[in-house]
N, C-alpha and C. Protein backbone atom coordinates (compact mmCIF):
# COMPACT_ATOMS: atom_id res chain seq x y z
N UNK A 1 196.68 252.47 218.59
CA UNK A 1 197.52 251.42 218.03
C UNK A 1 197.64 251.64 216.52
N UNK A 2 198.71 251.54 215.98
CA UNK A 2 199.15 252.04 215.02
C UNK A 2 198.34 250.42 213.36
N UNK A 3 197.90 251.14 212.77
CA UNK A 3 197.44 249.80 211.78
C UNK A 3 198.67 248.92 210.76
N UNK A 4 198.69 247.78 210.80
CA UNK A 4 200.04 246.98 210.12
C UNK A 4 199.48 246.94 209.02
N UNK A 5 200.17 247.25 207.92
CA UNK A 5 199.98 246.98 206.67
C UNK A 5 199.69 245.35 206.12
N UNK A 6 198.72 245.33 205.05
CA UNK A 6 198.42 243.70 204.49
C UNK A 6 199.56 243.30 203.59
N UNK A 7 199.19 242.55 202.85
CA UNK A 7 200.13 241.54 202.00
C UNK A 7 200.56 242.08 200.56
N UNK A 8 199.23 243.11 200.70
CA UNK A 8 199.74 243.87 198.99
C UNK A 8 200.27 244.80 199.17
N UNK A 9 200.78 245.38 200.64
CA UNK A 9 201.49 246.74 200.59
C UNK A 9 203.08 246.32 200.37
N UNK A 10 203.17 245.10 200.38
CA UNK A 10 204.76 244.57 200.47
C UNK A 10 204.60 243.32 199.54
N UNK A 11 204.07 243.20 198.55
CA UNK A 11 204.30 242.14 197.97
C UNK A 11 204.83 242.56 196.58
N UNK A 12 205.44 241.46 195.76
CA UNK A 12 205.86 242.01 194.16
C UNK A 12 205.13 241.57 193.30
N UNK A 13 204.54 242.41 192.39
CA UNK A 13 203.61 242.23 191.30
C UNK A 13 204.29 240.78 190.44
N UNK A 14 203.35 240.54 189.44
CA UNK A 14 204.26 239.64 188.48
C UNK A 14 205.08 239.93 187.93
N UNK A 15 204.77 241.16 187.18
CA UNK A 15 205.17 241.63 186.21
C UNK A 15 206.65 241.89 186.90
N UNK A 16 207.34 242.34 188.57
CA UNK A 16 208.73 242.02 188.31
C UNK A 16 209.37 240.87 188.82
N UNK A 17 208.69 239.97 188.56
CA UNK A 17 209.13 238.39 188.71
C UNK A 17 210.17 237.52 187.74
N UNK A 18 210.91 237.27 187.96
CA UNK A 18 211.80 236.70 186.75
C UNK A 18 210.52 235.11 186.63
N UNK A 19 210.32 234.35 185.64
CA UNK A 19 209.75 233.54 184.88
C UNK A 19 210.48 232.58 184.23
N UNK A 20 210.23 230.90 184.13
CA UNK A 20 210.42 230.18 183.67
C UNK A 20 209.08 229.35 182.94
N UNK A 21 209.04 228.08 182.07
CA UNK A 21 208.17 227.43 182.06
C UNK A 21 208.61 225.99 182.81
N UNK A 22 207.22 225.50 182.85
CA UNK A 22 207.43 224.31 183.57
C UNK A 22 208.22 223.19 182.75
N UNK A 23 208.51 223.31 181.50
CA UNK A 23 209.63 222.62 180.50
C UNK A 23 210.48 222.86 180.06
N UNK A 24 211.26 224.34 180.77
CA UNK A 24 212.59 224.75 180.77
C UNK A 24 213.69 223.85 181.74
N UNK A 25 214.41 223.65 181.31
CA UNK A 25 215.57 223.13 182.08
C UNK A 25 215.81 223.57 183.36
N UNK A 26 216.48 222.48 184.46
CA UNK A 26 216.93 223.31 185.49
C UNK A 26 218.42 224.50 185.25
N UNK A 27 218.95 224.08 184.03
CA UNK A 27 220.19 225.36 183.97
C UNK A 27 219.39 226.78 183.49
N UNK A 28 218.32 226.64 182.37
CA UNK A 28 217.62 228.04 182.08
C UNK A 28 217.15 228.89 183.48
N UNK A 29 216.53 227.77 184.40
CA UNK A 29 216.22 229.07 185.93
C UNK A 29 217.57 229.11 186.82
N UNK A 30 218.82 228.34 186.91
CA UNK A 30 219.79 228.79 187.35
C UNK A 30 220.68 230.27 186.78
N UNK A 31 220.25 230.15 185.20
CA UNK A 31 220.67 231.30 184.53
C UNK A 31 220.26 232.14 184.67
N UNK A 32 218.60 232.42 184.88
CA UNK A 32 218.09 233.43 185.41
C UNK A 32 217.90 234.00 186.37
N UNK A 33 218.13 233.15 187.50
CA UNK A 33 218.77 233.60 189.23
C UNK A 33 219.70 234.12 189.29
N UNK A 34 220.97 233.63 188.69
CA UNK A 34 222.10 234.02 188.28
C UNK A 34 221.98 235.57 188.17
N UNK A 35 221.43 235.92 186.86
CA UNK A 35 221.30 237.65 186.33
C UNK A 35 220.57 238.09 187.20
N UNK A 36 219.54 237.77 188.04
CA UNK A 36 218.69 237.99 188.97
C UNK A 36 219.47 238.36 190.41
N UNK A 37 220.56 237.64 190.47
CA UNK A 37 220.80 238.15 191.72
C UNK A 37 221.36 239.77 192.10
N UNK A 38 221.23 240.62 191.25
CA UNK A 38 221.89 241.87 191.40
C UNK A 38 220.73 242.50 191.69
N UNK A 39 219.32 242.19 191.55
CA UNK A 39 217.89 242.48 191.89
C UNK A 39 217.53 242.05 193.12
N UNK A 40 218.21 240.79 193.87
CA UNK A 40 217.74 240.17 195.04
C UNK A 40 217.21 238.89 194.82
N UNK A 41 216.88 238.75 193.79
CA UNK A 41 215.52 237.65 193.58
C UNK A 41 216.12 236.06 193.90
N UNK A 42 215.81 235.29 194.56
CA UNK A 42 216.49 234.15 195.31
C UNK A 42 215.08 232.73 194.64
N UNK A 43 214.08 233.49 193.85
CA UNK A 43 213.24 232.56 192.81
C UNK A 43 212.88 232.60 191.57
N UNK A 44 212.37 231.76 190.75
CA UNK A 44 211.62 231.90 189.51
C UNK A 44 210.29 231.85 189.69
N UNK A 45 209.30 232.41 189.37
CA UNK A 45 208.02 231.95 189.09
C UNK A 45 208.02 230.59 187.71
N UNK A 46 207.40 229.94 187.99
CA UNK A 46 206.83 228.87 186.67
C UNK A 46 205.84 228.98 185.93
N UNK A 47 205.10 229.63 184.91
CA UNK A 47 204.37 230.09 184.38
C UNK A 47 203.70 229.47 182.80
N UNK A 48 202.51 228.71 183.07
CA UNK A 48 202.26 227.96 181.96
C UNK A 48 202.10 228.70 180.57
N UNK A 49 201.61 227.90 179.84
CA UNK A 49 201.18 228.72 178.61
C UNK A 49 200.31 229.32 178.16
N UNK A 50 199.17 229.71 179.37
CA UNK A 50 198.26 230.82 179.08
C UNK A 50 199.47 231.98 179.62
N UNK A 51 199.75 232.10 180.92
CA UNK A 51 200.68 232.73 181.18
C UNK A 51 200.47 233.04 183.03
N UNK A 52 199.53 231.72 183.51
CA UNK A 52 199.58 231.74 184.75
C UNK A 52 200.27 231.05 185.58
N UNK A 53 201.02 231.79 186.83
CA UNK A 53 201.97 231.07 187.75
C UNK A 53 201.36 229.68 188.00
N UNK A 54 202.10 228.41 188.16
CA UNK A 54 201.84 227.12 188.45
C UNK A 54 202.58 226.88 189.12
N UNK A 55 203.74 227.09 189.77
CA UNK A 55 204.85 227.06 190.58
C UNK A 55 205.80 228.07 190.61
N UNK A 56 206.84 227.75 192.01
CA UNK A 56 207.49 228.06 192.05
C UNK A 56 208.99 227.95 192.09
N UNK A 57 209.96 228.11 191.79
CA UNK A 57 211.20 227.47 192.30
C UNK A 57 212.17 227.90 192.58
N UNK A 58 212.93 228.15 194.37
CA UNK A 58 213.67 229.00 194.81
C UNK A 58 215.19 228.74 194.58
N UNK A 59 215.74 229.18 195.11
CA UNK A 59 217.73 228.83 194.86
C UNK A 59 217.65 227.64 196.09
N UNK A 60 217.40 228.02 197.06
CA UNK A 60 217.24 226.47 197.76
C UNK A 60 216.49 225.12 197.33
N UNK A 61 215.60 225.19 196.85
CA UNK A 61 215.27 224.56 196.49
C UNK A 61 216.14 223.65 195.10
N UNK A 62 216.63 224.70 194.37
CA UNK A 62 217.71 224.07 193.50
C UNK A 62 219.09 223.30 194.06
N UNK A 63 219.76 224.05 195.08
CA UNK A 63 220.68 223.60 195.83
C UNK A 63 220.11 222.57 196.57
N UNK A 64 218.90 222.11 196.70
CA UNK A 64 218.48 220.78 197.82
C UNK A 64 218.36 219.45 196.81
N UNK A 65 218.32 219.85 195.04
CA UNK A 65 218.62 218.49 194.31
C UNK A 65 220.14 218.10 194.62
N UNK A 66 221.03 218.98 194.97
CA UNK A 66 222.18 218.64 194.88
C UNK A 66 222.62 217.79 195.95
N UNK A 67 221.82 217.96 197.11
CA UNK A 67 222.39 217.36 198.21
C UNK A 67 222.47 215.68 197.83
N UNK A 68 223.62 215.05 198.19
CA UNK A 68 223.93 213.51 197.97
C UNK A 68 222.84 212.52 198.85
N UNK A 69 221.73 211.96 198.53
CA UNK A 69 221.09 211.35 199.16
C UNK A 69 221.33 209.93 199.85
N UNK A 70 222.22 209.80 199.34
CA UNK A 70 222.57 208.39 199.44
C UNK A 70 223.42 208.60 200.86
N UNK A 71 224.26 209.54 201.70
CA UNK A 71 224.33 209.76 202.93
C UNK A 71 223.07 209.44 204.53
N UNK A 72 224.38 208.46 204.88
CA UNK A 72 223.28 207.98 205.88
C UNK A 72 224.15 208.62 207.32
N UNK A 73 224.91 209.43 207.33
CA UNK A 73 226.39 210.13 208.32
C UNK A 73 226.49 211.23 207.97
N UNK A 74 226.71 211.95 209.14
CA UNK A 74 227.46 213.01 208.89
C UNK A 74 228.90 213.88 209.26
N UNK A 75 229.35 212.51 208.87
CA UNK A 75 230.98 212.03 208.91
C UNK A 75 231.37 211.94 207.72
N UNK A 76 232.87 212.63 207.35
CA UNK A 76 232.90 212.96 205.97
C UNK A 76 234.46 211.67 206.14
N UNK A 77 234.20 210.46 206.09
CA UNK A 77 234.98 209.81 206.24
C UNK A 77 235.91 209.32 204.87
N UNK A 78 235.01 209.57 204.12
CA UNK A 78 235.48 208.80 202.40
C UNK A 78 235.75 210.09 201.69
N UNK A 79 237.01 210.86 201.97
CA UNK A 79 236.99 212.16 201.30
C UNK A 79 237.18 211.93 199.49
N UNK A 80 237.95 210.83 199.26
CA UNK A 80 238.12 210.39 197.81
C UNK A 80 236.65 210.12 197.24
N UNK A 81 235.68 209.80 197.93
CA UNK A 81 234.45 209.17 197.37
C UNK A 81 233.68 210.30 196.99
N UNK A 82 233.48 211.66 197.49
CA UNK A 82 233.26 212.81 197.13
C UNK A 82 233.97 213.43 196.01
N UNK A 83 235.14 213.24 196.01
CA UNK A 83 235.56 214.28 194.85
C UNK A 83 235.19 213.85 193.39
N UNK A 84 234.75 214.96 192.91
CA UNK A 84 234.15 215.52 191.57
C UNK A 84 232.58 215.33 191.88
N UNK A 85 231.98 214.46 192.99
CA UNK A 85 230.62 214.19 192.79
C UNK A 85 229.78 215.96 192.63
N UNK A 86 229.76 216.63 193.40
CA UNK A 86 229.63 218.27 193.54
C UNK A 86 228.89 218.34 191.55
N UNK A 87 230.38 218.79 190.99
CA UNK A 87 230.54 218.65 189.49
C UNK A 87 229.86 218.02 188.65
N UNK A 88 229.61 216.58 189.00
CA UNK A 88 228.97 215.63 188.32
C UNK A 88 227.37 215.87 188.07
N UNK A 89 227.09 216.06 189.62
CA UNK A 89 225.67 215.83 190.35
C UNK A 89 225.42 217.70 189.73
N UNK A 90 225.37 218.62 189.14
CA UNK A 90 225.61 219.86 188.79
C UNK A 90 225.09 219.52 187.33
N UNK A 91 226.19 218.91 186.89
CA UNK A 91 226.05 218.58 185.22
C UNK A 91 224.75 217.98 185.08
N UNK A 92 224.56 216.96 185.61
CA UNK A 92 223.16 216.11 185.50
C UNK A 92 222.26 216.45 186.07
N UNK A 93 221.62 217.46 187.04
CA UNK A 93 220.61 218.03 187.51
C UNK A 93 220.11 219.50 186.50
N UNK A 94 221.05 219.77 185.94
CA UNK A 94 221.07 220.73 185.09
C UNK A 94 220.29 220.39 183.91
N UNK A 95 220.14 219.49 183.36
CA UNK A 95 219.49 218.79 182.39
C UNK A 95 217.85 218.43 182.90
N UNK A 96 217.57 218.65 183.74
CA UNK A 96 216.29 218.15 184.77
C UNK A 96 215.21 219.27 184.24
N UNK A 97 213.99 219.08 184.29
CA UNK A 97 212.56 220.11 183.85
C UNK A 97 212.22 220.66 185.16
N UNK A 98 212.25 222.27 184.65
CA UNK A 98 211.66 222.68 186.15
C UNK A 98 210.39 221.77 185.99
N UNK A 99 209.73 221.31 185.98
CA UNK A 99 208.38 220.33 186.78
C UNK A 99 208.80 219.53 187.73
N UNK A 100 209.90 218.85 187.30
CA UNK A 100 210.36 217.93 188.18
C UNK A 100 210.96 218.38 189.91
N UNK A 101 210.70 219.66 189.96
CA UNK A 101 211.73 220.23 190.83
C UNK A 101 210.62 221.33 191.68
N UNK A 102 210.13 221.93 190.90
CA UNK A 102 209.22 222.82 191.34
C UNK A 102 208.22 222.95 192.28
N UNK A 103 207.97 223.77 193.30
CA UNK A 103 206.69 223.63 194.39
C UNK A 103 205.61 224.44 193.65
N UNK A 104 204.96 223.43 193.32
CA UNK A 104 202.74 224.28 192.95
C UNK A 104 202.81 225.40 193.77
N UNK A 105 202.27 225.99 193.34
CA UNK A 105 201.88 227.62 193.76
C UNK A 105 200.31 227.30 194.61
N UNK A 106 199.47 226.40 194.39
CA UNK A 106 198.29 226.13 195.47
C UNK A 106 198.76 225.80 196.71
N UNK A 107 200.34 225.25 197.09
CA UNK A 107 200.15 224.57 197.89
C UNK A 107 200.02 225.32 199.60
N UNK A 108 200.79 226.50 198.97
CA UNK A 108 200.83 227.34 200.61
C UNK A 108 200.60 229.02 199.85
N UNK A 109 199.48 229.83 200.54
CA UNK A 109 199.46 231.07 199.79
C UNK A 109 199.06 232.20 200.81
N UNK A 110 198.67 233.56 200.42
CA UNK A 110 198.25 234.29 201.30
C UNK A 110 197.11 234.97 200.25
N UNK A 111 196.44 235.91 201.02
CA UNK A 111 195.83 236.87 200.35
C UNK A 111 196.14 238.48 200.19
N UNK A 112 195.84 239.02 199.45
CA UNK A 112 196.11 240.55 199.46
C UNK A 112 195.72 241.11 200.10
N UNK A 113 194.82 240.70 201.35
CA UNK A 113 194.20 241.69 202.25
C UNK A 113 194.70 240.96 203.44
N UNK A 114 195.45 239.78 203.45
CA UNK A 114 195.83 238.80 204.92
C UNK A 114 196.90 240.04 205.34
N UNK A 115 196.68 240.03 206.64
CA UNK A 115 197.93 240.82 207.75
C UNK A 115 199.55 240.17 207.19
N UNK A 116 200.33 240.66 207.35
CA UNK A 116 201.76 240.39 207.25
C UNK A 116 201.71 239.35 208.27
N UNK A 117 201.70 239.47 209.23
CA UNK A 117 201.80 238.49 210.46
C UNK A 117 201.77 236.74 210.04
N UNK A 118 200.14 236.99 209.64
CA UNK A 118 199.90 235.63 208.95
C UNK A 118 200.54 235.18 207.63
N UNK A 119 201.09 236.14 207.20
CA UNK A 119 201.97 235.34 206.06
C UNK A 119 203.07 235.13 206.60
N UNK A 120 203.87 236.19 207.38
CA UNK A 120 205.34 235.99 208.19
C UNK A 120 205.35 234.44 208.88
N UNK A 121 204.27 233.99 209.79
CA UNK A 121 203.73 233.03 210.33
C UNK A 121 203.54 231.73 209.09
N UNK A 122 203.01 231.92 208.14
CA UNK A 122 202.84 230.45 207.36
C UNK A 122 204.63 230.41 206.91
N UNK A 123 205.16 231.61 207.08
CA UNK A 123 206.77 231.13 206.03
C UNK A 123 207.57 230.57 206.36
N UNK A 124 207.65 231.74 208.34
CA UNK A 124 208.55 230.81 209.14
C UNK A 124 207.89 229.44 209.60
N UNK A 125 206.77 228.96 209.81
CA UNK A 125 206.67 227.22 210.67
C UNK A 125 206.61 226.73 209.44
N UNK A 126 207.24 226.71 207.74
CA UNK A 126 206.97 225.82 206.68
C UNK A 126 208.66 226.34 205.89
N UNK A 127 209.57 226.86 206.79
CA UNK A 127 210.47 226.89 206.16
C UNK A 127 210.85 227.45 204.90
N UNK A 128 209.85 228.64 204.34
CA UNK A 128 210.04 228.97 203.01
C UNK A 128 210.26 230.47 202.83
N UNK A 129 210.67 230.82 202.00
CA UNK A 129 211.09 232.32 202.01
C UNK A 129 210.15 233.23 200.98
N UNK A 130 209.06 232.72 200.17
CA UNK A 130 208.42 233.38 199.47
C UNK A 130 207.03 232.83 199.69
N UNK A 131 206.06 233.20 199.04
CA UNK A 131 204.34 232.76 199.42
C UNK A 131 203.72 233.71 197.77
N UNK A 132 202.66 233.04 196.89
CA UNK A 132 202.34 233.33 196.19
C UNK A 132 201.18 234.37 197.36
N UNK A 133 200.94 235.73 196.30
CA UNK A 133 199.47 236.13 196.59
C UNK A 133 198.23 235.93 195.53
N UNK A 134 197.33 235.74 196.39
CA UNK A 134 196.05 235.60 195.53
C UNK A 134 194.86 236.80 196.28
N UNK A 135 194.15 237.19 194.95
CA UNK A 135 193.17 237.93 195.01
C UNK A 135 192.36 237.45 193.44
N UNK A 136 190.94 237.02 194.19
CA UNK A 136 189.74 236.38 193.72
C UNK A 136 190.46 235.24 193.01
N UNK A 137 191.28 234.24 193.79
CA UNK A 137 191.71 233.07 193.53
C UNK A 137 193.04 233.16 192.56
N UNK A 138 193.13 234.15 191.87
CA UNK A 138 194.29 234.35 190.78
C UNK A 138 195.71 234.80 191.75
N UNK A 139 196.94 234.51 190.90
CA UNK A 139 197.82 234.87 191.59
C UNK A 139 198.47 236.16 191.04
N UNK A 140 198.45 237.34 191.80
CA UNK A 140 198.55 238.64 191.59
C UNK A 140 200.54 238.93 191.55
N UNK A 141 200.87 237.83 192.50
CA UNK A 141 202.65 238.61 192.90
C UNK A 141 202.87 237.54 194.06
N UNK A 142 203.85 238.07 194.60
CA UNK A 142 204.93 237.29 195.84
C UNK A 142 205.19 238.24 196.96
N UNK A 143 205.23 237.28 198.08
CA UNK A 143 205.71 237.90 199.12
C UNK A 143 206.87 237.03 199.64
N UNK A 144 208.07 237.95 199.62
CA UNK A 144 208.89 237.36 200.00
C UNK A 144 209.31 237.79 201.72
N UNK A 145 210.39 236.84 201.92
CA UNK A 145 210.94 237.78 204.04
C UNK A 145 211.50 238.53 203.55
N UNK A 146 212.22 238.80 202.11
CA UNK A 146 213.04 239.94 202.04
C UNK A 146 212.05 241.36 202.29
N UNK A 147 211.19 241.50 202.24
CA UNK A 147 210.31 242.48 202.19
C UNK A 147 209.21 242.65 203.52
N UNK A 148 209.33 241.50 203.78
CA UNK A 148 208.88 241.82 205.48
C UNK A 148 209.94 242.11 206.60
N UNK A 149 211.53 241.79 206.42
CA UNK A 149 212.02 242.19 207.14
C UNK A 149 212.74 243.34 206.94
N UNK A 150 213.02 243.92 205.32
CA UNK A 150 212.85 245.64 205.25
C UNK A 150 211.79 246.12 206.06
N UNK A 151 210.26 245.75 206.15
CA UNK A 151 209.59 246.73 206.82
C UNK A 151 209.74 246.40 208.38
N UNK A 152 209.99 245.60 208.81
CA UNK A 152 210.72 245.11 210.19
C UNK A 152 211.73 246.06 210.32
N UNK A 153 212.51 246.28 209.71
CA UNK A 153 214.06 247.10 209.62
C UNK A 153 213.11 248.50 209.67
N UNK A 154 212.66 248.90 208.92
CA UNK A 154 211.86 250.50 208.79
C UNK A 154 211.59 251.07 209.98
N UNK A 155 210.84 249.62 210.83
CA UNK A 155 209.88 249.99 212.05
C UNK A 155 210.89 250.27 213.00
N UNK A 156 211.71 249.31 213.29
CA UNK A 156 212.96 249.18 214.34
C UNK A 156 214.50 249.82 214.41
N UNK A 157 214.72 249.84 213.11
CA UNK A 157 216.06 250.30 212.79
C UNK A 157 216.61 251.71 213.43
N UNK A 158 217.45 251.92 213.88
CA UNK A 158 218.03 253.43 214.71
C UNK A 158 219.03 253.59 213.88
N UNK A 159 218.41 254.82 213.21
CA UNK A 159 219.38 255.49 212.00
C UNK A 159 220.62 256.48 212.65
N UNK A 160 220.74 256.18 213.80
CA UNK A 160 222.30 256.78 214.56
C UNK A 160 223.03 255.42 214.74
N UNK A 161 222.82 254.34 214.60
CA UNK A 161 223.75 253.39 214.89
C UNK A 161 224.49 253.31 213.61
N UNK A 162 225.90 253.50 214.39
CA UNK A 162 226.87 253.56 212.49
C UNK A 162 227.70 252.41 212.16
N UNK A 163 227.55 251.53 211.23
CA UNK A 163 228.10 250.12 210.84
C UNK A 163 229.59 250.01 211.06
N UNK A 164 230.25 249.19 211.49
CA UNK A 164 231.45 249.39 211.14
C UNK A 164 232.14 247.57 210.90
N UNK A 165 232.92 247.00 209.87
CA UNK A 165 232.62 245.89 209.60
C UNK A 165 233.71 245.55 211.03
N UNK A 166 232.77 244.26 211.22
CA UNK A 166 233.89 242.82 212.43
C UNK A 166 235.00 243.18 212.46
N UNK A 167 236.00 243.32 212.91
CA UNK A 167 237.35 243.07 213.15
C UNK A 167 237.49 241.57 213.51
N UNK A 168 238.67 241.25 213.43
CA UNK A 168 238.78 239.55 213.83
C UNK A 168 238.50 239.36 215.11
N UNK A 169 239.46 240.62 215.76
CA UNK A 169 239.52 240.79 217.62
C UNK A 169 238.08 241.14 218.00
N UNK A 170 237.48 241.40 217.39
CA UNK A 170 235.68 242.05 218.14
C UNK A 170 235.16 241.20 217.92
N UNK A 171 235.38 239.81 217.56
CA UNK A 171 234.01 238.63 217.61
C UNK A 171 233.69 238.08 218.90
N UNK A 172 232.24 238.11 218.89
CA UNK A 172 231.64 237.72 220.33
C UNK A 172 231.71 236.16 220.27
């Protein structure tokens, strides 16, 4: 039986983590996701002022201040009552402290020697797409699914199957 690699063979150091502080604005880590996305990166680390991770905060997680809470339907009956809110609710969340927004980095983690499995396992039943790592309690880097399902893809993938994009007529 072939041995599965742990958490540090696929995880990202700090050092290529894009970074915020916990008293930067929510537009400073939208800006930096922003430039970030040509890298992949779908989070910020939060990083106090010694210079250790304290949170985290993903693009979903940003897009979930936006959602209108005050919806008790999901019947879009009042189409006038929506327009500009999008815009509004944008402008004024933007002004917000990553603290206010951010998930602690204690709250869900793995280790550098935990199996992939068990981190794949805490991400999918908690809905999250990244997991701090720790080794001797400190946080070393991230594991994101983008990087467990490249090595998913590595293991499985058949490099004779040749892409060819949807046609309208070929949808199942």
């Amino acid at each position: 039986m072939p041995h599965d690699k742990s958490v540090k063979d696929l995880m990202l150091p700090l050092a290529d983590c894009p970074a915020v502080s916990p008293d930067d604005t929510v537009q400073r880590a939208v800006t930096l996701l922003k430039k970030g996305a040509v890298s992949g990166h779908q989070f910020v680390l939060v990083m106090n002022d010694s210079g250790q991770p304290v949170g985290l905060l993903s693009r979903r997680a940003l897009l979930r201040i936006l959602e209108p809470k005050f919806v008790v339907t999901d019947r879009w009956a009042l189409p006038v009552f929506w327009n500009g809110f999008f815009t509004d609710k944008c402008k004024e969340e933007a002004k917000k402290k990553v603290k206010d927004i951010m998930r602690p980095i204690n709250v869900l983690t793995v280790e550098t020697d935990d199996p992939i499995t068990k981190a794949l396992h805490i991400m999918v039943s908690n809905h999250i797409g990244i997991l701090p790592v720790l080794k001797d309690g400190k946080v070393v880097g991230v594991l994101r699914l983008h990087e467990i399902f490249q090595e998913f893809a590595g293991l499985v993938a058949d490099p004779d199957i040749k892409t060819q994009p949807v046609s309208r007529n070929n949808r199942g």
